[in-house]
Protein backbone atom coordinates (compact mmCIF):
# COMPACT_ATOMS: atom_id res chain seq x y z
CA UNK A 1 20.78 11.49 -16.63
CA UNK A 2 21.18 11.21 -12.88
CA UNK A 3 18.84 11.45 -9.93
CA UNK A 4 19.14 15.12 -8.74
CA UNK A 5 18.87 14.02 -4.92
CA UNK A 6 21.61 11.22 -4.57
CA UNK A 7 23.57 11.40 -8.23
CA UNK A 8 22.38 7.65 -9.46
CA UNK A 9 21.78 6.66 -12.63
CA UNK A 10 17.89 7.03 -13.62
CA UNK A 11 16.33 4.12 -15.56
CA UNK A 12 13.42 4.02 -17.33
CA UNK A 13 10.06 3.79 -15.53
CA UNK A 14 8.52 0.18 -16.12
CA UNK A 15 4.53 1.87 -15.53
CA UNK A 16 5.03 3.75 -18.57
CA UNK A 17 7.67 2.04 -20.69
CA UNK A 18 10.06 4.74 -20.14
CA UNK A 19 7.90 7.60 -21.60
CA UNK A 20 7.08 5.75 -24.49
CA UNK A 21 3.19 4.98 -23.51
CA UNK A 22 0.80 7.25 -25.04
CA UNK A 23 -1.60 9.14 -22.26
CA UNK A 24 -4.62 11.18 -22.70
CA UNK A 25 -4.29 12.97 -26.10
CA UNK A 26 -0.75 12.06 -26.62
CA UNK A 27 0.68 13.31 -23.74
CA UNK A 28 2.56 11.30 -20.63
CA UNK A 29 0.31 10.70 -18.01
CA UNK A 30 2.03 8.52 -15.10
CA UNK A 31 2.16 9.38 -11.40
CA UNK A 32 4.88 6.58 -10.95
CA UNK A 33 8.08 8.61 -12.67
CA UNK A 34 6.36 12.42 -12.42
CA UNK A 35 5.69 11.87 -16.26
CA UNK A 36 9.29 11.88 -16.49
CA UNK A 37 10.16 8.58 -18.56
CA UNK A 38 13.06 8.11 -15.71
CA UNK A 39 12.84 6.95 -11.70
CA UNK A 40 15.78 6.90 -9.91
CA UNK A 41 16.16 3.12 -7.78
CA UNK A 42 16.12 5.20 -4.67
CA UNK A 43 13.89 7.96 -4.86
CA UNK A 44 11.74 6.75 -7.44
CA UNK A 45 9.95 9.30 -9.59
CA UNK A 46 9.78 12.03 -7.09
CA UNK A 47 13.66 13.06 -7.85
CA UNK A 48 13.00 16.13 -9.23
């Protein structure tokens, strides 16, 4: 995947552990990648 805004790679978002840290009933709850999994080294999780 690559960041929408500047075409770098996206890597997985440390606060979360990529996605893989269970929120509120199951469900992705992280403000630092847009509970996306992904931030992009520039734009961080606001690529989309």
């Amino acid at each position: 995947m690559k960041c929408k805004k500047c075409g770098r790679p996206l890597h997985d978002c440390q606060a979360c552990n990529g996605g893989r840290a269970s929120g509120i009933f199951g469900r992705l709850s992280c403000n630092k990648c847009d509970n996306s999994g992904v931030v992009c080294s520039q734009h961080g999780g606001h690529w989309k």
